[in-house]
PDB file of N, CA and C in Angstrom:
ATOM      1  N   UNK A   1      28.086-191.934 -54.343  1.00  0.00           N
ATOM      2  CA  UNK A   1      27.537-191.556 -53.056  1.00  0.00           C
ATOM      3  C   UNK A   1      28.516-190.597 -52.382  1.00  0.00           C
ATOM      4  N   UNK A   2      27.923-189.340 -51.631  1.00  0.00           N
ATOM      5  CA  UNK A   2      28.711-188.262 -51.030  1.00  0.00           C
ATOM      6  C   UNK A   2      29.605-188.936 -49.812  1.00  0.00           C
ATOM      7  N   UNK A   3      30.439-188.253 -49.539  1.00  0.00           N
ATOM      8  CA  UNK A   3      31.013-188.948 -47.905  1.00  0.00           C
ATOM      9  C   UNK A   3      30.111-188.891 -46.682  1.00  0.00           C
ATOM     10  N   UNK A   4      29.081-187.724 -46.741  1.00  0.00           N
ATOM     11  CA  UNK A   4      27.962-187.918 -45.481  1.00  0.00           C
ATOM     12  C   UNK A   4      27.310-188.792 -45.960  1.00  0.00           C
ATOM     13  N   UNK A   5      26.596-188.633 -47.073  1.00  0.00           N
ATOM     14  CA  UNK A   5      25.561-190.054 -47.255  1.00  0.00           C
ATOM     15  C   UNK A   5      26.513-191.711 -46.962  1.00  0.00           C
ATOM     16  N   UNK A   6      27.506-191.736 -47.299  1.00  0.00           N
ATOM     17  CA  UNK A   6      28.130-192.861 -46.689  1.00  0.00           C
ATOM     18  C   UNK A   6      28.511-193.154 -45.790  1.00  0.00           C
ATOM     19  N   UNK A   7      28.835-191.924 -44.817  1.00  0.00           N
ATOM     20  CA  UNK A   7      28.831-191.625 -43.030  1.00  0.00           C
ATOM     21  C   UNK A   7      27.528-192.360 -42.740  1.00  0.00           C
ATOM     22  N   UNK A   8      26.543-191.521 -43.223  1.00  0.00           N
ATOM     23  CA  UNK A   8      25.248-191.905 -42.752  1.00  0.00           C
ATOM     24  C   UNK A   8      24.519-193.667 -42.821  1.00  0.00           C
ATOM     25  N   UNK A   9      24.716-194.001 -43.772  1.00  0.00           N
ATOM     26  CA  UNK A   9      24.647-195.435 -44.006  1.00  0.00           C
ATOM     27  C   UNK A   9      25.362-196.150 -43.454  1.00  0.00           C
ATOM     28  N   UNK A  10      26.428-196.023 -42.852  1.00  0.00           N
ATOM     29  CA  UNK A  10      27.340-197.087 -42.366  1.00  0.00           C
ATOM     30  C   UNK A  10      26.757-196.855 -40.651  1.00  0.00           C
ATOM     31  N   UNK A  11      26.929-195.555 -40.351  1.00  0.00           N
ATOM     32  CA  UNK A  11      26.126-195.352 -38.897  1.00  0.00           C
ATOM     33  C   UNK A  11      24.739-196.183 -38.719  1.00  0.00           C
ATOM     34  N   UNK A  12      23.837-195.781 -39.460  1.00  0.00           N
ATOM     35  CA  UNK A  12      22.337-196.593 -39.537  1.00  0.00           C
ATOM     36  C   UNK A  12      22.689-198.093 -39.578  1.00  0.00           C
ATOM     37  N   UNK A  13      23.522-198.633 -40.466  1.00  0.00           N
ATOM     38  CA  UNK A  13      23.721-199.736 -40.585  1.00  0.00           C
ATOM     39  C   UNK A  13      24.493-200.798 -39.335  1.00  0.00           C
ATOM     40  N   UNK A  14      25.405-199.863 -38.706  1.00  0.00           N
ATOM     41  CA  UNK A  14      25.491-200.260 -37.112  1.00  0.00           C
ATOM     42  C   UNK A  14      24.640-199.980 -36.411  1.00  0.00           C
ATOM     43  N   UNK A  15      23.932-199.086 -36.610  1.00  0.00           N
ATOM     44  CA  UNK A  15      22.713-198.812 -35.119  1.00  0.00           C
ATOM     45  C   UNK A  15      21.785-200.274 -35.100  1.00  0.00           C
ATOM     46  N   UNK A  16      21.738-200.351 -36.794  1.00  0.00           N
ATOM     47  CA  UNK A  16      20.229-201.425 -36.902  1.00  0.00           C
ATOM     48  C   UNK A  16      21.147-203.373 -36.759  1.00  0.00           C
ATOM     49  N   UNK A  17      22.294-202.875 -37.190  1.00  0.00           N
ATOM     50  CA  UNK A  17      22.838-204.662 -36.330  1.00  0.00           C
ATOM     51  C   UNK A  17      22.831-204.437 -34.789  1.00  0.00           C
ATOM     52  N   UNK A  18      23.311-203.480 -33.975  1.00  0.00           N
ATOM     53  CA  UNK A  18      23.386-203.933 -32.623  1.00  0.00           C
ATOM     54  C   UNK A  18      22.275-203.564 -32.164  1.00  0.00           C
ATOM     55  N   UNK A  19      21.140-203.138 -32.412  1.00  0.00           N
ATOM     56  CA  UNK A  19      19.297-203.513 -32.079  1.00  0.00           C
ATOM     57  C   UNK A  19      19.072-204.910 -32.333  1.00  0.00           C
ATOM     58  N   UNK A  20      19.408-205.206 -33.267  1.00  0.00           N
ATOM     59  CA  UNK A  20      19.111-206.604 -33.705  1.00  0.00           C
ATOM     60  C   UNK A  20      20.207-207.756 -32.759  1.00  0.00           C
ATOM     61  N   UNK A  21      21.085-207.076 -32.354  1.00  0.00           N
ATOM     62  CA  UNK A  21      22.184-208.203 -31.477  1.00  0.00           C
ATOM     63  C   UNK A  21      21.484-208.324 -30.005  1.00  0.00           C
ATOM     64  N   UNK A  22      20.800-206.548 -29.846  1.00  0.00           N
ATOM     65  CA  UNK A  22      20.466-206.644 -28.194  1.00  0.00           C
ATOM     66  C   UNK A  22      19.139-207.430 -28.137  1.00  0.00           C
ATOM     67  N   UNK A  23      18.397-207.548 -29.154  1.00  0.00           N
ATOM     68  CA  UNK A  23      17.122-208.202 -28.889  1.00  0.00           C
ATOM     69  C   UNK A  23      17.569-209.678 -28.890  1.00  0.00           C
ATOM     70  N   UNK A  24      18.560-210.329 -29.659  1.00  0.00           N
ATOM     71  CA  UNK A  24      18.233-211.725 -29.699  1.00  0.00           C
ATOM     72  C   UNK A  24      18.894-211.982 -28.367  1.00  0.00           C
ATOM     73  N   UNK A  25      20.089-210.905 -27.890  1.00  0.00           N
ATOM     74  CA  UNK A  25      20.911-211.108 -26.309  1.00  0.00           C
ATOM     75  C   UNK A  25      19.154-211.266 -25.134  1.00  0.00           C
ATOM     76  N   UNK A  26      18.304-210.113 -25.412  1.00  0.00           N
ATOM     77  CA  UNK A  26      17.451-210.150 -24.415  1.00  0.00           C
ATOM     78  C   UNK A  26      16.507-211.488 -24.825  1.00  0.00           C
ATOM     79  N   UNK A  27      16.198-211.801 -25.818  1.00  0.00           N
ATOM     80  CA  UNK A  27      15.463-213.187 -25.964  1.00  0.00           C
ATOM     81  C   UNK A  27      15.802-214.420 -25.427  1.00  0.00           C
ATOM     82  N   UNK A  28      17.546-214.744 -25.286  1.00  0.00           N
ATOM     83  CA  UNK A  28      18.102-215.245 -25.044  1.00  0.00           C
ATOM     84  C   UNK A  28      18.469-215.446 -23.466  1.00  0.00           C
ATOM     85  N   UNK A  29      18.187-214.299 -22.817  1.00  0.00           N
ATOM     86  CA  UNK A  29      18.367-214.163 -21.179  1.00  0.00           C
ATOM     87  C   UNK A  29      17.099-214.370 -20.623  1.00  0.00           C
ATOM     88  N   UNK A  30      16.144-214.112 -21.639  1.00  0.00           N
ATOM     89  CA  UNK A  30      14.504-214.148 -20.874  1.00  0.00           C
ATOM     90  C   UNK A  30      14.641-215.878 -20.796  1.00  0.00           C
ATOM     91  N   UNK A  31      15.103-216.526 -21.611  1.00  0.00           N
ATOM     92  CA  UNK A  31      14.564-217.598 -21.774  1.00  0.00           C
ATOM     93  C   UNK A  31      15.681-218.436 -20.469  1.00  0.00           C
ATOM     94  N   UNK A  32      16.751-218.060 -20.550  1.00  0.00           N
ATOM     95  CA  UNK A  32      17.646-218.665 -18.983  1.00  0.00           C
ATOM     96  C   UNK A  32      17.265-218.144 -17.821  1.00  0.00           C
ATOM     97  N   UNK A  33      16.295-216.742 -17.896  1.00  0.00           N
ATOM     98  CA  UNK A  33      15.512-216.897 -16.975  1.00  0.00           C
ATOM     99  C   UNK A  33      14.017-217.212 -16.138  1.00  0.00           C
ATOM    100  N   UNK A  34      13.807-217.623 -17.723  1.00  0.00           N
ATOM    101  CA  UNK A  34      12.395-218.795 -17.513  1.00  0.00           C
ATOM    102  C   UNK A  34      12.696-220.189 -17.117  1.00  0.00           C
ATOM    103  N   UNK A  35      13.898-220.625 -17.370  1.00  0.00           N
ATOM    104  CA  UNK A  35      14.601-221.712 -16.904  1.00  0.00           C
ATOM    105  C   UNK A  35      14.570-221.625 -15.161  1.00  0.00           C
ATOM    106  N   UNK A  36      15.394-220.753 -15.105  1.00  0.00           N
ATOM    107  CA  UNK A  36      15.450-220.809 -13.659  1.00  0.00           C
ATOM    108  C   UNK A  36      14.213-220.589 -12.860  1.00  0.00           C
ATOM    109  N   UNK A  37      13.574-219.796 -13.329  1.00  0.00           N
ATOM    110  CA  UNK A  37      12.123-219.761 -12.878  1.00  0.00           C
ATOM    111  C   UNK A  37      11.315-221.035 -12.614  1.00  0.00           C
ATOM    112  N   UNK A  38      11.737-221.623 -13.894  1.00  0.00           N
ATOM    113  CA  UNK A  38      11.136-223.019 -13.438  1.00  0.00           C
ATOM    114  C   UNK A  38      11.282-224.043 -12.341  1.00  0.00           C
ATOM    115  N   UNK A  39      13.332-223.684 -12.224  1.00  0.00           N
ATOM    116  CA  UNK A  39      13.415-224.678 -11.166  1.00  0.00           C
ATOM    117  C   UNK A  39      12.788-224.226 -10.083  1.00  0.00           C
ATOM    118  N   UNK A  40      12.916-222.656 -10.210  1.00  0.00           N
ATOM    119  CA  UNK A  40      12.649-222.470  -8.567  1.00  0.00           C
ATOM    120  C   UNK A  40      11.157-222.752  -8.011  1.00  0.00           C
ATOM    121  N   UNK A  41      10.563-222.735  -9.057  1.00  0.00           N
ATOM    122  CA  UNK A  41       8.594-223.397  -9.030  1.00  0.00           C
ATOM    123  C   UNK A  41       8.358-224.620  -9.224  1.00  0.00           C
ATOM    124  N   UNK A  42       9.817-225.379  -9.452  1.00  0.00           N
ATOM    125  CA  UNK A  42       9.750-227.099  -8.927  1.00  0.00           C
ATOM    126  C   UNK A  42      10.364-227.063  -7.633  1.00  0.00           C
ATOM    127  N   UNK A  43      10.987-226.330  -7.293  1.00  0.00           N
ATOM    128  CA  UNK A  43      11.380-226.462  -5.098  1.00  0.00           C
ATOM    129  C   UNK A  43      10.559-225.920  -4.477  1.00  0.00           C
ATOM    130  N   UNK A  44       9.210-224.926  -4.758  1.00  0.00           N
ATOM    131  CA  UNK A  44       8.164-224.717  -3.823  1.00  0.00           C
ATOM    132  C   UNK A  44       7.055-225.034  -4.639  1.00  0.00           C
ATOM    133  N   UNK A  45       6.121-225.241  -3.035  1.00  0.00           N
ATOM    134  CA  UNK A  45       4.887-225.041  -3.586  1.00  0.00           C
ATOM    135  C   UNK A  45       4.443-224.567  -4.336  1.00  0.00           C
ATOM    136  N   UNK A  46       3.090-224.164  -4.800  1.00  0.00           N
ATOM    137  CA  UNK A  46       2.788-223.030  -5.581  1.00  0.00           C
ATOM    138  C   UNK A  46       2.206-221.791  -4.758  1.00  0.00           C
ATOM    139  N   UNK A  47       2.078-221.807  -3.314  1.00  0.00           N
ATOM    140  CA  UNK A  47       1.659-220.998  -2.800  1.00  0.00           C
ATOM    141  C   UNK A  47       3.124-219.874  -2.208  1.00  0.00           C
ATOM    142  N   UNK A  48       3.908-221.227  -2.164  1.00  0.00           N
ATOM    143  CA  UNK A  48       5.136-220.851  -1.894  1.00  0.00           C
ATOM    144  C   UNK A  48       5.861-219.463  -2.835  1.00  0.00           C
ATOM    145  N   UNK A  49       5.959-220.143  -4.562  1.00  0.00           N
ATOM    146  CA  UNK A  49       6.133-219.670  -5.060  1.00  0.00           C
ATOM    147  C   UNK A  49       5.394-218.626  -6.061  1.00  0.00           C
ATOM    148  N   UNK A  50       4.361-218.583  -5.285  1.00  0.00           N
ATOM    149  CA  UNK A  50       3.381-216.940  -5.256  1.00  0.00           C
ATOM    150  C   UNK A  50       4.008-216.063  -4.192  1.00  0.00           C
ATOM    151  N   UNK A  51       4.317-216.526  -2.841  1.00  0.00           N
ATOM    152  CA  UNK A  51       4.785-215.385  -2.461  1.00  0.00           C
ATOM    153  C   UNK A  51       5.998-214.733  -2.488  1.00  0.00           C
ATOM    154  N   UNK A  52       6.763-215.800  -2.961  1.00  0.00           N
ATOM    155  CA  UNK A  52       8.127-215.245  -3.064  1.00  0.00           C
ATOM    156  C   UNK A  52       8.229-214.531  -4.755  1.00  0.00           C
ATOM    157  N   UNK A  53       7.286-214.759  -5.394  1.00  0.00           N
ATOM    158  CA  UNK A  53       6.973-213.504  -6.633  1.00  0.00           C
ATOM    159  C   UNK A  53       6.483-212.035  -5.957  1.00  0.00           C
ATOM    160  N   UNK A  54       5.785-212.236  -4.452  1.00  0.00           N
ATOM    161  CA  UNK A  54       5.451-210.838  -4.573  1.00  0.00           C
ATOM    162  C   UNK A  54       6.624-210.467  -3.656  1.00  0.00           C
ATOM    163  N   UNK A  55       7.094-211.170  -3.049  1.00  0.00           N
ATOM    164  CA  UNK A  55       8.482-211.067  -1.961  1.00  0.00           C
ATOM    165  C   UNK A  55       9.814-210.009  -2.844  1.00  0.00           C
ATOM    166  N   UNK A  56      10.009-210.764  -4.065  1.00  0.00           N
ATOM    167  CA  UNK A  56      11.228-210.591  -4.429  1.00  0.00           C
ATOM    168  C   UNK A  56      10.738-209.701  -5.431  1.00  0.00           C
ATOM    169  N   UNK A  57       9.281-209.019  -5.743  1.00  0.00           N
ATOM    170  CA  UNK A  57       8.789-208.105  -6.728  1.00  0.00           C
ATOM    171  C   UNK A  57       9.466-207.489  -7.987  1.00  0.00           C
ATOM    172  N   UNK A  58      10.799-208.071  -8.157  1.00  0.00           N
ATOM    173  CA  UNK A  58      11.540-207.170  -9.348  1.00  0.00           C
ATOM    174  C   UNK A  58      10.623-207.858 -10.662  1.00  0.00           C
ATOM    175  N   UNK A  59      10.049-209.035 -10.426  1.00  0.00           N
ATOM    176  CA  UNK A  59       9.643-209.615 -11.811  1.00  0.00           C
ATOM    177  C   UNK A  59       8.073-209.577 -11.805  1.00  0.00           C
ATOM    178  N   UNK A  60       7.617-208.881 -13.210  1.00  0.00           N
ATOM    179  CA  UNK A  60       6.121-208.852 -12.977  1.00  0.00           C
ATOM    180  C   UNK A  60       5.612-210.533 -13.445  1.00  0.00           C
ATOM    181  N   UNK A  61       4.178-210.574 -13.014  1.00  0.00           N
ATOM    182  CA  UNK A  61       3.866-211.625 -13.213  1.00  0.00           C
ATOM    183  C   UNK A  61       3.557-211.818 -14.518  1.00  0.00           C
ATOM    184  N   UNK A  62       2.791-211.173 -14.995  1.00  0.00           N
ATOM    185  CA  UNK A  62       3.071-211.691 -17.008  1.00  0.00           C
ATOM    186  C   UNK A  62       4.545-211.748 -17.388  1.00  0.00           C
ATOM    187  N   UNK A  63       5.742-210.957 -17.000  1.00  0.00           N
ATOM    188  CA  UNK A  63       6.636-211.458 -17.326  1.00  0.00           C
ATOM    189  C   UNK A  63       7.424-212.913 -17.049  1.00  0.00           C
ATOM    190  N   UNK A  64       6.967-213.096 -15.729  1.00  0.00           N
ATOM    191  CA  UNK A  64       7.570-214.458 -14.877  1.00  0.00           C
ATOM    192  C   UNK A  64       6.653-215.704 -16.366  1.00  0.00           C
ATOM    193  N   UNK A  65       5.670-215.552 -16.409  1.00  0.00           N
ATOM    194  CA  UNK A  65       4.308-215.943 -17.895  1.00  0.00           C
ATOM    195  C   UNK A  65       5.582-216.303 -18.721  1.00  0.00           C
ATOM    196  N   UNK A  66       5.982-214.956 -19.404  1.00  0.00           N
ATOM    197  CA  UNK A  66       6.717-214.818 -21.085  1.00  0.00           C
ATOM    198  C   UNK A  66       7.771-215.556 -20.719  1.00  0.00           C
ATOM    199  N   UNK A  67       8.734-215.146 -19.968  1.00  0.00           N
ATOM    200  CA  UNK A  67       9.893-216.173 -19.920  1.00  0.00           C
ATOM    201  C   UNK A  67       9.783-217.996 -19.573  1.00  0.00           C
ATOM    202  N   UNK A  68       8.761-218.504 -18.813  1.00  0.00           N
ATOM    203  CA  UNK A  68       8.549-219.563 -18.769  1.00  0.00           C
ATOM    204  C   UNK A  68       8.475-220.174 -20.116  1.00  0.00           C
ATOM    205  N   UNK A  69       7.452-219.302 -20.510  1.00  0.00           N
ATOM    206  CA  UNK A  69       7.144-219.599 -21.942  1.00  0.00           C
ATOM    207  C   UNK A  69       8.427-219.880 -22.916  1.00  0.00           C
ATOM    208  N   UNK A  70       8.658-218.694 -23.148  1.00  0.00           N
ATOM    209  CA  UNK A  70       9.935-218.971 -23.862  1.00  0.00           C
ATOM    210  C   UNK A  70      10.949-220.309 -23.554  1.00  0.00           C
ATOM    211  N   UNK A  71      11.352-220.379 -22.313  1.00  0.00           N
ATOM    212  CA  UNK A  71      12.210-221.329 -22.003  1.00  0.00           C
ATOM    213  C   UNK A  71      11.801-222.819 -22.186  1.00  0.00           C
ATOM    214  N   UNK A  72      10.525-222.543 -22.703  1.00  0.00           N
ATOM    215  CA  UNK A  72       9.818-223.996 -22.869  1.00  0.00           C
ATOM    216  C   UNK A  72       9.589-223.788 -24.609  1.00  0.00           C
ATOM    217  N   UNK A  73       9.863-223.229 -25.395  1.00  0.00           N
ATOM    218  CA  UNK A  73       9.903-223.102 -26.592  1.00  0.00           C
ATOM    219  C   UNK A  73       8.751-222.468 -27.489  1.00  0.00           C
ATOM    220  N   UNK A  74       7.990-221.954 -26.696  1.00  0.00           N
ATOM    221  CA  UNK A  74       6.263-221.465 -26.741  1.00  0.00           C
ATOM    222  C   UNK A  74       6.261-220.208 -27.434  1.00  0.00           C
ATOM    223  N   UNK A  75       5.625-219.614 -28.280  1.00  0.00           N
ATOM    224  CA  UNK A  75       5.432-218.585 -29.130  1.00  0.00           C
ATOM    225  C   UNK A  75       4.809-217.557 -27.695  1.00  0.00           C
ATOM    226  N   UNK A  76       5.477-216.565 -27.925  1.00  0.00           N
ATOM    227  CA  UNK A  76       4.746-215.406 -27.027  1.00  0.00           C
ATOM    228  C   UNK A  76       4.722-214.277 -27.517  1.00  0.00           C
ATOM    229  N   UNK A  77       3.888-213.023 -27.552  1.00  0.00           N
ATOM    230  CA  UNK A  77       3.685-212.246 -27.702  1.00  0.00           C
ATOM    231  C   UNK A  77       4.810-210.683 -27.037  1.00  0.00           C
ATOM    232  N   UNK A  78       5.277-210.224 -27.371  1.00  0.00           N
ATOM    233  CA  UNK A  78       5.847-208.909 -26.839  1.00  0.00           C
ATOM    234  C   UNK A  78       5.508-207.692 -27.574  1.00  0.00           C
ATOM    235  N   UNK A  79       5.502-206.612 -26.087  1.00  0.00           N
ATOM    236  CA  UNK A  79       5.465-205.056 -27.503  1.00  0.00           C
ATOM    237  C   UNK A  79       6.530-204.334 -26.433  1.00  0.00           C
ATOM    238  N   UNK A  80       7.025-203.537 -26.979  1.00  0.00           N
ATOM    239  CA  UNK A  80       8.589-202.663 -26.385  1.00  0.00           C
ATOM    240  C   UNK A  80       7.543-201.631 -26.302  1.00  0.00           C
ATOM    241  N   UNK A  81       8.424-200.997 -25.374  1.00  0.00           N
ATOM    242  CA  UNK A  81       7.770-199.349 -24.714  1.00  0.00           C
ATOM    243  C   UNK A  81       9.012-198.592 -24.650  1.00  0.00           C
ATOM    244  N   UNK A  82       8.949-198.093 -25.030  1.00  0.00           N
ATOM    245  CA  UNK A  82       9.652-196.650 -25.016  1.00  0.00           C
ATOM    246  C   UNK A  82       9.824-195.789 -23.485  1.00  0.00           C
ATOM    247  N   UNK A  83      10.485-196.141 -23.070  1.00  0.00           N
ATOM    248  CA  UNK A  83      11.074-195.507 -21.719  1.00  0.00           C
ATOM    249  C   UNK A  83      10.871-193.930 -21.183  1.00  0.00           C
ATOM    250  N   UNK A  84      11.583-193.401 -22.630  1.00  0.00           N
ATOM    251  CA  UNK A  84      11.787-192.171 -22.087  1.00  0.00           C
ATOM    252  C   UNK A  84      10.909-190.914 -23.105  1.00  0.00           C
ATOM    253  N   UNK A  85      10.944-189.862 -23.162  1.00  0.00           N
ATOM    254  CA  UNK A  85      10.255-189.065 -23.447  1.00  0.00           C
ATOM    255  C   UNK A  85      10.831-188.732 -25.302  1.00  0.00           C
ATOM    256  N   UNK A  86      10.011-189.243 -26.023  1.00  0.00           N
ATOM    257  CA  UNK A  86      10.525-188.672 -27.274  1.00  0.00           C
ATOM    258  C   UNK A  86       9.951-187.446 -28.046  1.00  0.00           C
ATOM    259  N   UNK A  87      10.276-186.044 -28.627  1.00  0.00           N
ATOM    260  CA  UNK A  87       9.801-185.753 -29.331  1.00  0.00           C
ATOM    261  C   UNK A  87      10.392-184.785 -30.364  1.00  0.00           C
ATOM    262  N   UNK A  88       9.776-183.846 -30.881  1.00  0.00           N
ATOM    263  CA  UNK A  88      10.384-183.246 -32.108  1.00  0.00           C
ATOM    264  C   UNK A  88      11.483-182.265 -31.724  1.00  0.00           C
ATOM    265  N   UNK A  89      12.539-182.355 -32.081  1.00  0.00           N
ATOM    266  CA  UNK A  89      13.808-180.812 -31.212  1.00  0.00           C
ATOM    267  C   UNK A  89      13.865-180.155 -32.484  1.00  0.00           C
ATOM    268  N   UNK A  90      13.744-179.376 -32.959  1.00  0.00           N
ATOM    269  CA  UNK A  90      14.174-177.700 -33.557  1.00  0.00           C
ATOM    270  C   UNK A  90      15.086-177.366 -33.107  1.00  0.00           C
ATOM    271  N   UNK A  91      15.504-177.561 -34.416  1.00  0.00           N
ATOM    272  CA  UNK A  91      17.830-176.924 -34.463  1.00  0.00           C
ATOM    273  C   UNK A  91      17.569-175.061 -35.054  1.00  0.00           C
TER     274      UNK A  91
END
């Protein structure tokens, strides 16, 4: 194998472990924060804690859903989105 092709493989090969480190880190935080979610929807009502979902708006409501879920051990569904603008560049 050339020295770029082995540049190249060892690069890919770190890109694709720390994708794989940040997803199980974010699986792992959704679910301590389905935890907490929970407590905080065992100290209010439920009307209570409807409005302080639209109060404190950083969390959507299917997400407030997935992390409960998770933190309770429940199979859930996810799809990733792509943030920013990708497309073909010409060198």
């Amino acid at each position: 194998m050339r020295n770029l092709e082995k540049k190249l493989l060892e690069e890919i090969n770190s890109e694709h472990e720390l994708s794989k480190r940040l997803l199980e880190a974010h699986f792992e935080h959704s679910m301590k924060e389905g935890k907490l979610l929970l407590t905080l929807k065992k100290l209010l009502s439920p009307e209570e804690f409807e409005q302080w979902l639209q109060w404190n708006g950083a969390v959507e409501e299917s997400e407030v859903e997935r992390c409960i879920a998770l933190s309770k051990g429940e199979k859930v569904r996810i799809s990733l989105t792509v943030e920013k603008e990708v497309g073909n560049e010409k060198h």
